[in-house]
PDB file of N, CA and C in Angstrom:
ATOM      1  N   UNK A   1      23.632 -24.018-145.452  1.00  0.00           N
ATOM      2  CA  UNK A   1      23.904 -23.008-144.450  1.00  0.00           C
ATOM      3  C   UNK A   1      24.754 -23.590-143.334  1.00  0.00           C
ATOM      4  N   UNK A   2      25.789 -22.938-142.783  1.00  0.00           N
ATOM      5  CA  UNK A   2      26.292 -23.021-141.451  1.00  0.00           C
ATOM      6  C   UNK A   2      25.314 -22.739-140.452  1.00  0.00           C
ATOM      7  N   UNK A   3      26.072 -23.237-139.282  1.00  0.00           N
ATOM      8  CA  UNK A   3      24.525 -23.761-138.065  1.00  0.00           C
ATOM      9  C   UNK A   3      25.391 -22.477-137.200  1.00  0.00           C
ATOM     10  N   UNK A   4      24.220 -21.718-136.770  1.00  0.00           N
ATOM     11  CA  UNK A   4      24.792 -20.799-135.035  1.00  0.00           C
ATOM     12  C   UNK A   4      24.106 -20.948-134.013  1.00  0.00           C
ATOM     13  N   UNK A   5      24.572 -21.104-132.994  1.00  0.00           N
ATOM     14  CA  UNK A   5      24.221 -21.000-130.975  1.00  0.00           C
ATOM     15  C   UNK A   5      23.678 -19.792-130.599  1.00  0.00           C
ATOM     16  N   UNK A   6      22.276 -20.301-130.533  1.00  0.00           N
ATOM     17  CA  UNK A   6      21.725 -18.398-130.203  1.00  0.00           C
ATOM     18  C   UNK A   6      21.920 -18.361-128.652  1.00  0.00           C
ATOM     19  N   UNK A   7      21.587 -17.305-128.090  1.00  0.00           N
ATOM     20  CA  UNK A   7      21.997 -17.452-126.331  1.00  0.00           C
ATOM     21  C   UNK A   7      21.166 -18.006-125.453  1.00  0.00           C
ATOM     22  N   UNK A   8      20.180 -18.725-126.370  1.00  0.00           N
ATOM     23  CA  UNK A   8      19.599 -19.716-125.202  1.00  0.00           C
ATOM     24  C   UNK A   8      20.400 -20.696-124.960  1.00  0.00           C
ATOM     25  N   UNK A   9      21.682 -20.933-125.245  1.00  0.00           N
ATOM     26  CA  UNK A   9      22.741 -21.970-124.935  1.00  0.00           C
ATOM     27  C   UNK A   9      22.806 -21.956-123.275  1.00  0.00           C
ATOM     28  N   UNK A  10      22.916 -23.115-122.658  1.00  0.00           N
ATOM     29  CA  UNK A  10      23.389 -23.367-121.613  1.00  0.00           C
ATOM     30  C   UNK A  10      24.402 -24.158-121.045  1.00  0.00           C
ATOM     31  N   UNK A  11      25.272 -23.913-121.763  1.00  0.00           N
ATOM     32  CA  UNK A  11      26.809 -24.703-121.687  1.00  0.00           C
ATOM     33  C   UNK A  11      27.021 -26.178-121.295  1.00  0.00           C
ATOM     34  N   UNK A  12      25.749 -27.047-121.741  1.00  0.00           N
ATOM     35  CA  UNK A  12      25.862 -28.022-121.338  1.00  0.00           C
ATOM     36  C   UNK A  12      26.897 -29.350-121.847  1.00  0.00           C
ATOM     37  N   UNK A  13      27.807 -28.494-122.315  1.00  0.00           N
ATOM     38  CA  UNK A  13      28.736 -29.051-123.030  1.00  0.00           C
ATOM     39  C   UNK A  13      28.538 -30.571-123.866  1.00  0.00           C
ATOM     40  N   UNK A  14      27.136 -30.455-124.615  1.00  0.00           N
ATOM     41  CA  UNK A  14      26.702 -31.989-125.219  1.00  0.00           C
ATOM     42  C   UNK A  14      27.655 -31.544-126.649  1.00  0.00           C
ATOM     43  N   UNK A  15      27.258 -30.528-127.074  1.00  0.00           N
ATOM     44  CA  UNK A  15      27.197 -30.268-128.380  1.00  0.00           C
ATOM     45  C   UNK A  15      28.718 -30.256-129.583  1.00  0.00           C
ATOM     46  N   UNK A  16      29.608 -29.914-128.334  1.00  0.00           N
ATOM     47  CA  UNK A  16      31.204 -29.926-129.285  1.00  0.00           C
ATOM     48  C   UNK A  16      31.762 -31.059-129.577  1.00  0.00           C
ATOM     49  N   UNK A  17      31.060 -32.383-128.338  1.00  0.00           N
ATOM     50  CA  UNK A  17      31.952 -33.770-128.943  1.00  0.00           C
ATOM     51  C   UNK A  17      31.461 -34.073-130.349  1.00  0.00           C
ATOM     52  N   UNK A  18      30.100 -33.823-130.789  1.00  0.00           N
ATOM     53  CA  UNK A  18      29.529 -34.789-131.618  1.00  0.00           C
ATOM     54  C   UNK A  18      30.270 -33.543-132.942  1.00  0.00           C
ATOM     55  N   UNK A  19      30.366 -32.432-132.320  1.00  0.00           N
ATOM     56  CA  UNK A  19      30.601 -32.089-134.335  1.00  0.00           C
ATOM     57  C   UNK A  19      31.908 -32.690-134.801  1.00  0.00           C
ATOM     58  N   UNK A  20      31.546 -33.317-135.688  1.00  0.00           N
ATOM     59  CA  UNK A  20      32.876 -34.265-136.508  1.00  0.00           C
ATOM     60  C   UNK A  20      34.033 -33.729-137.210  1.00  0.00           C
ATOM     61  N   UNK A  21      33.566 -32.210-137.338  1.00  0.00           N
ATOM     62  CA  UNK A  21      34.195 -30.989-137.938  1.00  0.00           C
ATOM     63  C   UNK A  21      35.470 -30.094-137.418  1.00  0.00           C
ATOM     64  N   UNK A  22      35.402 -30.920-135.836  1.00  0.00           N
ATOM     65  CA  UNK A  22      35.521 -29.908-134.683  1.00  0.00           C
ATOM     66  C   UNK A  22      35.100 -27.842-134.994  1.00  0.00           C
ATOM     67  N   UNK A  23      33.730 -27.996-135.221  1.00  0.00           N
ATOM     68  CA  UNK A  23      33.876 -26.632-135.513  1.00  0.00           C
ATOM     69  C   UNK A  23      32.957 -25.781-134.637  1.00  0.00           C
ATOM     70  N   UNK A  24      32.758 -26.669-133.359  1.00  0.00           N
ATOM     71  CA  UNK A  24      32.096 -26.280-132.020  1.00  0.00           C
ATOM     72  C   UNK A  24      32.841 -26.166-131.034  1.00  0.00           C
ATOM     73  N   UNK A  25      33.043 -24.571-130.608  1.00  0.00           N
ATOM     74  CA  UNK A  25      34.190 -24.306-129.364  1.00  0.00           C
ATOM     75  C   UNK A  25      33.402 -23.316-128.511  1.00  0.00           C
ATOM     76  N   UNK A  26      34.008 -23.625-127.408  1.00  0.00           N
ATOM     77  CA  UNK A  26      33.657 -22.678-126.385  1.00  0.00           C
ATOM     78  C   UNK A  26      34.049 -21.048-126.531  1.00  0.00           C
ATOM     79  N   UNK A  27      33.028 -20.055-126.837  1.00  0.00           N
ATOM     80  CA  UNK A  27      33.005 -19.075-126.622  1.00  0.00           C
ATOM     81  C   UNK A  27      32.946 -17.974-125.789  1.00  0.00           C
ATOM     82  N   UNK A  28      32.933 -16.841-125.655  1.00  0.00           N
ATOM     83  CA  UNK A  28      33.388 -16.099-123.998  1.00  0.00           C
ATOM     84  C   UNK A  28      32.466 -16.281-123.351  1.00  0.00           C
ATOM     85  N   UNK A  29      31.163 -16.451-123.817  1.00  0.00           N
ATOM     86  CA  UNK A  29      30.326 -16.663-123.068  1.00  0.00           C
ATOM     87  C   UNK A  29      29.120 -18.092-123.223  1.00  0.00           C
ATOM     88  N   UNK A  30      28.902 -18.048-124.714  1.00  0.00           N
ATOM     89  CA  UNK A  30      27.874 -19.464-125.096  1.00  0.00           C
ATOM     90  C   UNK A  30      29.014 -20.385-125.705  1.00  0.00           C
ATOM     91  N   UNK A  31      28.221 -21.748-126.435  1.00  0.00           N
ATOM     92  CA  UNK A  31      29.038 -22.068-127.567  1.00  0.00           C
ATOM     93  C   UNK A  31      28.822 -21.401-128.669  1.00  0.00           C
ATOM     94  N   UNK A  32      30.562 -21.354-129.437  1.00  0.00           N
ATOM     95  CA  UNK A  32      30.381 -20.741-130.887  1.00  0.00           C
ATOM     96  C   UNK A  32      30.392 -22.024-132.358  1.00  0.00           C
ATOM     97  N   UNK A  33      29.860 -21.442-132.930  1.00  0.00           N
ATOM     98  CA  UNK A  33      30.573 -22.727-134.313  1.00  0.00           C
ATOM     99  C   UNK A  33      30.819 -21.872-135.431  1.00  0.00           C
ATOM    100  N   UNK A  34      32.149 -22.513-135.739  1.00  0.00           N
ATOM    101  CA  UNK A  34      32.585 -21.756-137.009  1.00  0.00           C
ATOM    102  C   UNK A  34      32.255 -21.874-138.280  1.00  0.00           C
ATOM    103  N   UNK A  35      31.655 -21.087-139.103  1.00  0.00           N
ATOM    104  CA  UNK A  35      30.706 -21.236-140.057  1.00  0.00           C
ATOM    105  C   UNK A  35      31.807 -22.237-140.898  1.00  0.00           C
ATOM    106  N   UNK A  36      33.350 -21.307-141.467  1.00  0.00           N
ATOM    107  CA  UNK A  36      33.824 -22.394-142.195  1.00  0.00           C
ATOM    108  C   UNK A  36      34.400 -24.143-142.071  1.00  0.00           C
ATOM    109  N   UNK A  37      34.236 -23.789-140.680  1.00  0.00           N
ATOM    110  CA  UNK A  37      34.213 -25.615-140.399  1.00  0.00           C
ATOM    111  C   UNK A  37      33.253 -26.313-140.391  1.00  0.00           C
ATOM    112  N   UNK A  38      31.863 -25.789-140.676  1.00  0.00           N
ATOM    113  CA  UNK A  38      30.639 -25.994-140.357  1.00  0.00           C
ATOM    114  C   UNK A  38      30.112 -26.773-141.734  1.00  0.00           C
ATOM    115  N   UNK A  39      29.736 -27.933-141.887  1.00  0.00           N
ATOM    116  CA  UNK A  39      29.001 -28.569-142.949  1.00  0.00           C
ATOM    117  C   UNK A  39      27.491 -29.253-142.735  1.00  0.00           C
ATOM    118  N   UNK A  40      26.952 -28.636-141.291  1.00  0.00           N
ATOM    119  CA  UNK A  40      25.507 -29.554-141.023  1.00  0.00           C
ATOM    120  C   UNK A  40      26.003 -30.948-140.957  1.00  0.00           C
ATOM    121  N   UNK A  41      26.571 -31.526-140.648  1.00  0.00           N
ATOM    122  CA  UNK A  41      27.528 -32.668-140.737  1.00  0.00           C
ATOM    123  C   UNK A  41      27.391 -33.684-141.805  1.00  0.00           C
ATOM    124  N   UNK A  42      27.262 -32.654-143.432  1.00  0.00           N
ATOM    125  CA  UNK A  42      27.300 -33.182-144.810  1.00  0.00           C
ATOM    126  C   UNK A  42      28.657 -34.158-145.212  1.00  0.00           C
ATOM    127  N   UNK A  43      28.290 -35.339-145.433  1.00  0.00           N
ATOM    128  CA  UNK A  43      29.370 -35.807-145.464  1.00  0.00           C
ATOM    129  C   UNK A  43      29.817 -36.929-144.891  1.00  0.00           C
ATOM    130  N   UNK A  44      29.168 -36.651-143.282  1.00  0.00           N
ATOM    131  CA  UNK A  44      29.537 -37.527-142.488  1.00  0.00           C
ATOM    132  C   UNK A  44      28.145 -38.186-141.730  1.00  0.00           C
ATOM    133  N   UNK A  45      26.943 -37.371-141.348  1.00  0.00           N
ATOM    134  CA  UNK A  45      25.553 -37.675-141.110  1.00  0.00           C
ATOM    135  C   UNK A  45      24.671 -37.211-142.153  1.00  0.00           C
ATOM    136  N   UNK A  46      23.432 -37.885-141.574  1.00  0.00           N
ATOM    137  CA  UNK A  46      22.181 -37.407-142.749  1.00  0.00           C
ATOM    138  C   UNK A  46      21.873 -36.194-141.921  1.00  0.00           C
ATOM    139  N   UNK A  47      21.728 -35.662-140.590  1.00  0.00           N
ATOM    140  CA  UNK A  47      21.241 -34.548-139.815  1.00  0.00           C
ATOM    141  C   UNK A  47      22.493 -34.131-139.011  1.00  0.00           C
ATOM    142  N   UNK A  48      22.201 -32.995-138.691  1.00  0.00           N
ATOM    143  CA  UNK A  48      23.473 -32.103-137.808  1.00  0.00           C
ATOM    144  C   UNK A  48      23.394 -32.755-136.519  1.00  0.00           C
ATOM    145  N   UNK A  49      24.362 -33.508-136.046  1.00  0.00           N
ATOM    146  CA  UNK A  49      24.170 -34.173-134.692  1.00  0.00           C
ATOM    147  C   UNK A  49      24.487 -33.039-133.456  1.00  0.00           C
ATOM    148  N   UNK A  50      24.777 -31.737-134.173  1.00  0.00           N
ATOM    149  CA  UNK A  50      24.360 -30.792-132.025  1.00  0.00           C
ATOM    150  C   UNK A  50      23.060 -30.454-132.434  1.00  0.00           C
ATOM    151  N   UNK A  51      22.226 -30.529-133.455  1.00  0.00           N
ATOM    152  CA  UNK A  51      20.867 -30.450-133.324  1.00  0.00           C
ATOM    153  C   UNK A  51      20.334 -31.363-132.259  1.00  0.00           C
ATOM    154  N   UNK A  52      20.422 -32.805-132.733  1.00  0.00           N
ATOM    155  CA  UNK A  52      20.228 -33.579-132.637  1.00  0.00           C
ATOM    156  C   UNK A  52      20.373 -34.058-130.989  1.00  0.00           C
ATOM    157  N   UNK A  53      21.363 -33.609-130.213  1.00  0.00           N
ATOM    158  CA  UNK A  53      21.848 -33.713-129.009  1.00  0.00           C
ATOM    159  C   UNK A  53      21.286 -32.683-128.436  1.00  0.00           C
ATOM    160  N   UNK A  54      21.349 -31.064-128.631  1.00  0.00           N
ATOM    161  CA  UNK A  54      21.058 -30.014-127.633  1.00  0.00           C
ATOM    162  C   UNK A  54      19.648 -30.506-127.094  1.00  0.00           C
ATOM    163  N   UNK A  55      20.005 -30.249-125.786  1.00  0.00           N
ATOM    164  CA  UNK A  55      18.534 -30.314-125.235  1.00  0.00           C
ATOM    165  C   UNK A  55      17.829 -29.144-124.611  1.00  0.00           C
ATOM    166  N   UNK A  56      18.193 -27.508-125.619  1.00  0.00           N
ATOM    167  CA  UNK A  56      17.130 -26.513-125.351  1.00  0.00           C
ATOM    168  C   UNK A  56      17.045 -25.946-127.054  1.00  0.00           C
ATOM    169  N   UNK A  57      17.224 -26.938-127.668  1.00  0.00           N
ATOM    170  CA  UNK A  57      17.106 -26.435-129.223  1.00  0.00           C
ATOM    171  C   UNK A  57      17.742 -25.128-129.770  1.00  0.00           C
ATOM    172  N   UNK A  58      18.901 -24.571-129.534  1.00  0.00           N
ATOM    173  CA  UNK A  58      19.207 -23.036-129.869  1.00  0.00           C
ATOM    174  C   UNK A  58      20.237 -23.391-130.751  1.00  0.00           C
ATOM    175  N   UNK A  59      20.730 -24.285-130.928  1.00  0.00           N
ATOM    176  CA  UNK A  59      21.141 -24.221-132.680  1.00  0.00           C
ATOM    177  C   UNK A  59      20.540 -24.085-134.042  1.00  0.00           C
ATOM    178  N   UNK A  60      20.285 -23.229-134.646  1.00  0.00           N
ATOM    179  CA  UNK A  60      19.637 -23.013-135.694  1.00  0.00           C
ATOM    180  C   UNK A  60      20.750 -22.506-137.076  1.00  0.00           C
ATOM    181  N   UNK A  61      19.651 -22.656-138.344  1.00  0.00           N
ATOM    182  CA  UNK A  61      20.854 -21.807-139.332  1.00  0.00           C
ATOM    183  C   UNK A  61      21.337 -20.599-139.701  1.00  0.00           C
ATOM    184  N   UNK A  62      22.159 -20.577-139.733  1.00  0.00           N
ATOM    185  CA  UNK A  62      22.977 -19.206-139.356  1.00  0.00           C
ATOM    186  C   UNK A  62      22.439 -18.345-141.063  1.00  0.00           C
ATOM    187  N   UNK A  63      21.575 -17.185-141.050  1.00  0.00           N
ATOM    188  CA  UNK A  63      21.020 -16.680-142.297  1.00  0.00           C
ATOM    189  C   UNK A  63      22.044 -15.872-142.720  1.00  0.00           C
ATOM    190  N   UNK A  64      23.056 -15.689-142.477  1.00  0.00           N
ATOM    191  CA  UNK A  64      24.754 -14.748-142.778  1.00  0.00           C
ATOM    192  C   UNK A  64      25.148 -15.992-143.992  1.00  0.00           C
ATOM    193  N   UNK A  65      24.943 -16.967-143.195  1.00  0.00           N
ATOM    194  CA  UNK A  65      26.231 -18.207-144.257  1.00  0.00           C
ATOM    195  C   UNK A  65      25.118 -19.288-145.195  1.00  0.00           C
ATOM    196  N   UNK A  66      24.508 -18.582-146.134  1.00  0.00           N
ATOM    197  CA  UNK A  66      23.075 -19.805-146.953  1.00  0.00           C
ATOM    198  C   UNK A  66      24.558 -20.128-148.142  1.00  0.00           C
ATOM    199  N   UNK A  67      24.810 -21.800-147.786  1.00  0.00           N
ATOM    200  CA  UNK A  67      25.330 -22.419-148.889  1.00  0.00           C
ATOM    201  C   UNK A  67      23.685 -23.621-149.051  1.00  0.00           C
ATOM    202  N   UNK A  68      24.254 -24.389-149.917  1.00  0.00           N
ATOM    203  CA  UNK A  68      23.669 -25.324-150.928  1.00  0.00           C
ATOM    204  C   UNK A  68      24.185 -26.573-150.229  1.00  0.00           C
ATOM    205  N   UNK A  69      23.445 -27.847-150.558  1.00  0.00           N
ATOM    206  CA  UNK A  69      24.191 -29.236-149.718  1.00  0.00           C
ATOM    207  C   UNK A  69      25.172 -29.609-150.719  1.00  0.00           C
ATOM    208  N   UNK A  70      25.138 -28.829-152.053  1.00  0.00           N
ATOM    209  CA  UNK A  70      26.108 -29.408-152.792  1.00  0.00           C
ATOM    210  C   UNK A  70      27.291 -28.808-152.629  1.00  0.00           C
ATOM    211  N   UNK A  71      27.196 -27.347-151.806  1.00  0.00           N
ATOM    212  CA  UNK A  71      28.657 -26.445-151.438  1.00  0.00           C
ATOM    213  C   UNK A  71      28.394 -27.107-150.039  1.00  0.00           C
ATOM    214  N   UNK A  72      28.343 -27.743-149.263  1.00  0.00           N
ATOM    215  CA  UNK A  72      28.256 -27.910-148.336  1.00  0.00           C
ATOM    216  C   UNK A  72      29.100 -29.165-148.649  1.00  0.00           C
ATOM    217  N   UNK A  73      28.683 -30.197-149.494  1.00  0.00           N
ATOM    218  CA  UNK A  73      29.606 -31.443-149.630  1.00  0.00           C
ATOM    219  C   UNK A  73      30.942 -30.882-150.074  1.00  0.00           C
ATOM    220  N   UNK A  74      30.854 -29.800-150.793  1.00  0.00           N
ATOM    221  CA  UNK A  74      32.295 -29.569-151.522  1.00  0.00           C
ATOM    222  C   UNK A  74      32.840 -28.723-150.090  1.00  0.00           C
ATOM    223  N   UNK A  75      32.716 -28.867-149.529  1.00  0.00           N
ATOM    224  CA  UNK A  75      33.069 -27.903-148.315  1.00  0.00           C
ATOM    225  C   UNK A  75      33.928 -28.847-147.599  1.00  0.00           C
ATOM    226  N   UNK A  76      32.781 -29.774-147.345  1.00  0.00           N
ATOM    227  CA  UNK A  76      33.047 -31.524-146.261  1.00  0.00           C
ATOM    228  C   UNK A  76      34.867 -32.026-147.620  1.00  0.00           C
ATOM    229  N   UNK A  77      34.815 -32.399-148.280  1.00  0.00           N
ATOM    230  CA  UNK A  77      35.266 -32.812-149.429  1.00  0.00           C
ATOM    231  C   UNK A  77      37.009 -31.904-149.054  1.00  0.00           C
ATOM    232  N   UNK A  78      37.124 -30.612-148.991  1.00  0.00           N
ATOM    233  CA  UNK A  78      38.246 -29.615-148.659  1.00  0.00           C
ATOM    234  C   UNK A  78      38.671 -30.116-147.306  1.00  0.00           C
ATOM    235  N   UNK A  79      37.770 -30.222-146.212  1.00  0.00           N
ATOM    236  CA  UNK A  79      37.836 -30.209-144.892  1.00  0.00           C
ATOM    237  C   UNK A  79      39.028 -31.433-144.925  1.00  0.00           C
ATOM    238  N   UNK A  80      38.692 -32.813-145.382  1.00  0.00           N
ATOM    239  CA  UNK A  80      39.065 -34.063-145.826  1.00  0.00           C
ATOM    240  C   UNK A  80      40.166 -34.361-146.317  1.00  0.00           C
ATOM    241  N   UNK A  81      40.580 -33.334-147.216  1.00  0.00           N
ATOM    242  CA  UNK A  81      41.629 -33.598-147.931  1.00  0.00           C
ATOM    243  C   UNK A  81      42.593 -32.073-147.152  1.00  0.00           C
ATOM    244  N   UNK A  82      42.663 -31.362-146.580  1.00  0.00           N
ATOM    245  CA  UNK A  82      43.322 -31.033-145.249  1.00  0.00           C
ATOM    246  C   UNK A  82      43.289 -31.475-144.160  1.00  0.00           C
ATOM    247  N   UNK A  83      42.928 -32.471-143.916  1.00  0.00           N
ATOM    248  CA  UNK A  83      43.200 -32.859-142.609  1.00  0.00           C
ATOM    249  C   UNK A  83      44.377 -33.921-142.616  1.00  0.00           C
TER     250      UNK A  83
END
């Protein structure tokens, strides 16, 4: 699954350095993350590091986008070979 910012976000701007994906941007009002840049940071960590950093927990998985860690690596894998 791709990860989403519910609105308990408080813009504490921890959360966009660490995604490796860049797929954490500032939105009109919270942070957003874009599901297709979004890999739980498969690929590159064992755990999603804006989990890992937020300090009011409102990143959770986004139930719109349920992939697999194995579409999730093949995801990381595309990201890689476009960049």
């Amino acid at each position: 699954m791709a990860l989403i910012i519910t609105d308990e976000c408080i813009n504490c701007d921890v959360c966009e350095p660490e995604c490796p994906n860049s797929a954490i941007s500032q939105g009109e009002e919270i942070y957003v993350i874009e599901a297709s840049l979004c890999t739980e940071c498969v690929g590159h960590f064992n755990e999603p590091q804006c989990i890992e950093v937020c300090p009011v927990d409102c990143i959770i998985n986004n139930p719109d986008v349920v992939e697999t860690k194995e579409q999730l690596q093949a995801k990381y894998q595309a990201l890689i070979r476009n960049k």
